[in-house]
Protein backbone atom coordinates (compact mmCIF):
# COMPACT_ATOMS: atom_id res chain seq x y z
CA UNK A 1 -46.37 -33.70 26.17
CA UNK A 2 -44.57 -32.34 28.94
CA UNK A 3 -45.35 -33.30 32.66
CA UNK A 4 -46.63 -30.38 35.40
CA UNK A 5 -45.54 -30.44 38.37
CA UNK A 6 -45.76 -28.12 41.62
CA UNK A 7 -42.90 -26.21 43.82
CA UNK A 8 -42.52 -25.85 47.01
CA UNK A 9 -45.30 -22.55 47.44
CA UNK A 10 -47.64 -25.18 45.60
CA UNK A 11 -47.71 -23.55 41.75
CA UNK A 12 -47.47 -25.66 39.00
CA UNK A 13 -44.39 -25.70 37.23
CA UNK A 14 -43.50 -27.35 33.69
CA UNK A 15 -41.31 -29.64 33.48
CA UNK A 16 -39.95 -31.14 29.96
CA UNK A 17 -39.34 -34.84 29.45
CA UNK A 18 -36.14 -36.29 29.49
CA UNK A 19 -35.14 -37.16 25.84
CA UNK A 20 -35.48 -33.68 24.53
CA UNK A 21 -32.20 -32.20 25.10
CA UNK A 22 -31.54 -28.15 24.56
CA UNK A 23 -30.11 -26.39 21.25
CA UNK A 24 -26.62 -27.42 20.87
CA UNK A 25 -24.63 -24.31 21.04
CA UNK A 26 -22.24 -26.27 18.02
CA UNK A 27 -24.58 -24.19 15.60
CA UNK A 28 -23.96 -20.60 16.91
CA UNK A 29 -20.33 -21.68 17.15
CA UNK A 30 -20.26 -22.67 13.98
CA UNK A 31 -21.94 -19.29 12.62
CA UNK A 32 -19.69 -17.12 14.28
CA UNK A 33 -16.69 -18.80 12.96
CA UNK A 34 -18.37 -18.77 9.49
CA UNK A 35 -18.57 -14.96 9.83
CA UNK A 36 -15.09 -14.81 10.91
CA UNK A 37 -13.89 -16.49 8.15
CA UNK A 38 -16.11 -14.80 5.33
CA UNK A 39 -14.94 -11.53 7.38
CA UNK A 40 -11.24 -11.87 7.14
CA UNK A 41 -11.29 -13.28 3.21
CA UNK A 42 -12.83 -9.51 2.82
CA UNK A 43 -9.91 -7.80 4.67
CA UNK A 44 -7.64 -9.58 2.67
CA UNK A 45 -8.79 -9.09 -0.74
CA UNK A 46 -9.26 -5.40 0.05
CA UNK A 47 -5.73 -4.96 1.82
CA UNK A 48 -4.08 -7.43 -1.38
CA UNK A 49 -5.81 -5.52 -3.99
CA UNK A 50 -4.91 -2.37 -2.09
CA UNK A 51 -1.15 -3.10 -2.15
CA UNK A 52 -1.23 -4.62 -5.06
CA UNK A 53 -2.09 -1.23 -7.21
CA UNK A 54 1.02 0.33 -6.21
CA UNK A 55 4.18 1.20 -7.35
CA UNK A 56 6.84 -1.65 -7.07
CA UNK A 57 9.19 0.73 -5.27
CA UNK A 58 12.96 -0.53 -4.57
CA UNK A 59 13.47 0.70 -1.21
CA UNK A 60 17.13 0.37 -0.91
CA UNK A 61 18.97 2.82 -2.66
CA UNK A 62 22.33 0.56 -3.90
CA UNK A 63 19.92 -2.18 -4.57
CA UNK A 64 18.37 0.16 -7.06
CA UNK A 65 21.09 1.71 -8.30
CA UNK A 66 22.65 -1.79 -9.34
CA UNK A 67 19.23 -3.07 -10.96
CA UNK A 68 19.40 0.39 -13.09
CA UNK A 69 22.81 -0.68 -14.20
CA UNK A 70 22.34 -4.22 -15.07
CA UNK A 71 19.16 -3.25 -16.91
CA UNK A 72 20.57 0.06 -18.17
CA UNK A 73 17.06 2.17 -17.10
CA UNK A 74 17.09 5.58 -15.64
CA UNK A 75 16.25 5.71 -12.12
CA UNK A 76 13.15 7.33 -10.35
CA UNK A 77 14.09 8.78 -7.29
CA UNK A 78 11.21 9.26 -4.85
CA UNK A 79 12.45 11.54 -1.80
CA UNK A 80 9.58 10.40 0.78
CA UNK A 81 8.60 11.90 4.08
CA UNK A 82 6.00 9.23 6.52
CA UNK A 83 2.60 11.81 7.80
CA UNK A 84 3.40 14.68 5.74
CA UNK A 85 0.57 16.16 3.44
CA UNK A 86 1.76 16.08 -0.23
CA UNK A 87 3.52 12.66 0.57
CA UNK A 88 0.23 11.08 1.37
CA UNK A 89 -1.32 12.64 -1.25
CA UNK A 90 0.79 11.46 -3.76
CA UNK A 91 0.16 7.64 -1.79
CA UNK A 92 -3.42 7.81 -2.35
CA UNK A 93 -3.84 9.74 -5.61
CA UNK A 94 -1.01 8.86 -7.50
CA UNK A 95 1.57 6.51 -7.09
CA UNK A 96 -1.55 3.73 -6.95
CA UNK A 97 -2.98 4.89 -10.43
CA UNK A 98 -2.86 2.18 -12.83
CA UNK A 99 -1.48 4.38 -15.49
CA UNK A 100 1.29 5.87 -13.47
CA UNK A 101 2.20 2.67 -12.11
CA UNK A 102 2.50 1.02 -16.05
CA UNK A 103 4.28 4.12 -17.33
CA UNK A 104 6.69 4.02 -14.24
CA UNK A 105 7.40 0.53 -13.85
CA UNK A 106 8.12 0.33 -18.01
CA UNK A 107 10.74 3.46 -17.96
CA UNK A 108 12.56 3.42 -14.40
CA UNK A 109 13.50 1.38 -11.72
CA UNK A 110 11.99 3.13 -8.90
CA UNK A 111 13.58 3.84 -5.78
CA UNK A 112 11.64 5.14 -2.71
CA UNK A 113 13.91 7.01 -0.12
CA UNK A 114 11.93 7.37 3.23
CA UNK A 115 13.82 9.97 4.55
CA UNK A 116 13.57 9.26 8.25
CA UNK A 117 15.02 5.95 7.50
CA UNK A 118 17.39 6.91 5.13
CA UNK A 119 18.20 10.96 6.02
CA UNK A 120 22.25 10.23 4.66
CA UNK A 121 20.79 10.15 0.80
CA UNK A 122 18.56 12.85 1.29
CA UNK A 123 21.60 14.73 2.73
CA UNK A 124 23.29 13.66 -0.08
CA UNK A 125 21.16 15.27 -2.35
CA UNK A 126 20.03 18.06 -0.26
CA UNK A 127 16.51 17.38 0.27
CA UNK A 128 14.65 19.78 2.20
CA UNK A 129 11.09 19.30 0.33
CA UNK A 130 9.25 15.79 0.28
CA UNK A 131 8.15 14.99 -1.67
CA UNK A 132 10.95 15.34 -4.40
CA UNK A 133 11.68 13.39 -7.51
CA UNK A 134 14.66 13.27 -9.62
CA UNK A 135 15.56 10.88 -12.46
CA UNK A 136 19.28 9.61 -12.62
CA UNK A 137 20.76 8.14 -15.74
CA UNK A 138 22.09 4.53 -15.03
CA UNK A 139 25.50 5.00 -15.75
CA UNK A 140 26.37 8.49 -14.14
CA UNK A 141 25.67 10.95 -11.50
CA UNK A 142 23.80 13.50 -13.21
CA UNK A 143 20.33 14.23 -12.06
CA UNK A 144 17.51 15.70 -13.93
CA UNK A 145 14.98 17.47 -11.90
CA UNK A 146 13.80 18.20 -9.13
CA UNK A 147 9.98 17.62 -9.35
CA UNK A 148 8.71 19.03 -6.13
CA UNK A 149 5.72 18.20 -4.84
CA UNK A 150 1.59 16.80 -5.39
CA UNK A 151 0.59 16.26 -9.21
CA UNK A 152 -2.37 14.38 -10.29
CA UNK A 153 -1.50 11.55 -12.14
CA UNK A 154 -2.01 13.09 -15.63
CA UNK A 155 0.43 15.98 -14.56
CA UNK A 156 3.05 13.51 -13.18
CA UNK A 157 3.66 11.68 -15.82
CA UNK A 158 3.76 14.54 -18.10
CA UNK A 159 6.27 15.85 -16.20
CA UNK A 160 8.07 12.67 -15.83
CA UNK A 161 8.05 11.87 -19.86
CA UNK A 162 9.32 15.90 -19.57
CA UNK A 163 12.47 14.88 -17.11
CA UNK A 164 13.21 11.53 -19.14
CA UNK A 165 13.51 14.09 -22.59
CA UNK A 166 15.82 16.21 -20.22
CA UNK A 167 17.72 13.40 -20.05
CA UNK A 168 17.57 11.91 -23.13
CA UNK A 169 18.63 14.88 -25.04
CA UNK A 170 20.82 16.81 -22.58
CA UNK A 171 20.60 21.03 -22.73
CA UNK A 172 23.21 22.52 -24.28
């Protein structure tokens, strides 16, 4: 049991015995880090399975243009504005659905054009409306489109599989 003992105004004080030592502060350490780490394996698997529902855009436009070539697909152009309304709508609603991302990724190679980075192929094309979507057959300079603007998914691939019969079967 532990000893009393009395201060200096004479009231008795407890005093513990040597061999007990206090909690090691190891343990909380070793919480918090456990927390940490069970913390950021969260982030990650959201932010991975986040980016990994996406569209694997080609972000440089010759790049893209070659890889349409050599695998003779039409090309998806994606004229792209950062913080502007429709642009992030079609981030978060579209370009991450599952079915848009299998019907895109089997019938274009798609190139995304930020247009703040890139403003000499939107000039090019004279974009003035983001965002805006053309196709572009692999082997010539003829575009089909524009598609301007939001769509749900269901409406933007419709319109898309309308575009790629545009240019499959040009008008007359």
């Amino acid at each position: 049991m532990a000893e009393q003992g009395r201060n200096n105004k004479g009231v008795p004080i407890r005093q513990e015995p040597d061999n007990i030592t206090p909690p090691s502060g190891k343990k909380h350490y070793r919480a918090l880090w456990t927390l940490f780490v069970v913390f950021f394996i969260f982030v990650a698997i959201i932010f991975l399975a986040k980016h990994r529902n996406a569209i694997d855009w080609v972000e440089d436009y010759g790049t893209g243009i070659k890889m349409a070539r050599l695998q003779n697909k039409p090309v998806l152009l994606a004229f792209y504005k950062q913080h502007t309304r429709f642009c992030s709508d079609m981030s978060q609603n579209t370009y991450n659905n599952p079915d848009v991302i299998i019907y895109v990724e089997a019938n274009f190679i798609p190139i995304l054009i930020d247009v703040d980075k890139q403003p000499e192929i939107a000039e090019r094309y004279n974009i003035d409306y983001y965002p805006t979507h053309y196709i572009k057959p692999p082997d010539s300079n003829d575009l089909i489109g524009p598609h301007l603007g939001y769509d749900t998914p269901s409406v933007f691939i419709r319109k898309l599989k309308d575009l790629l019969r545009q240019l499959k079967s040009p008008a007359e």
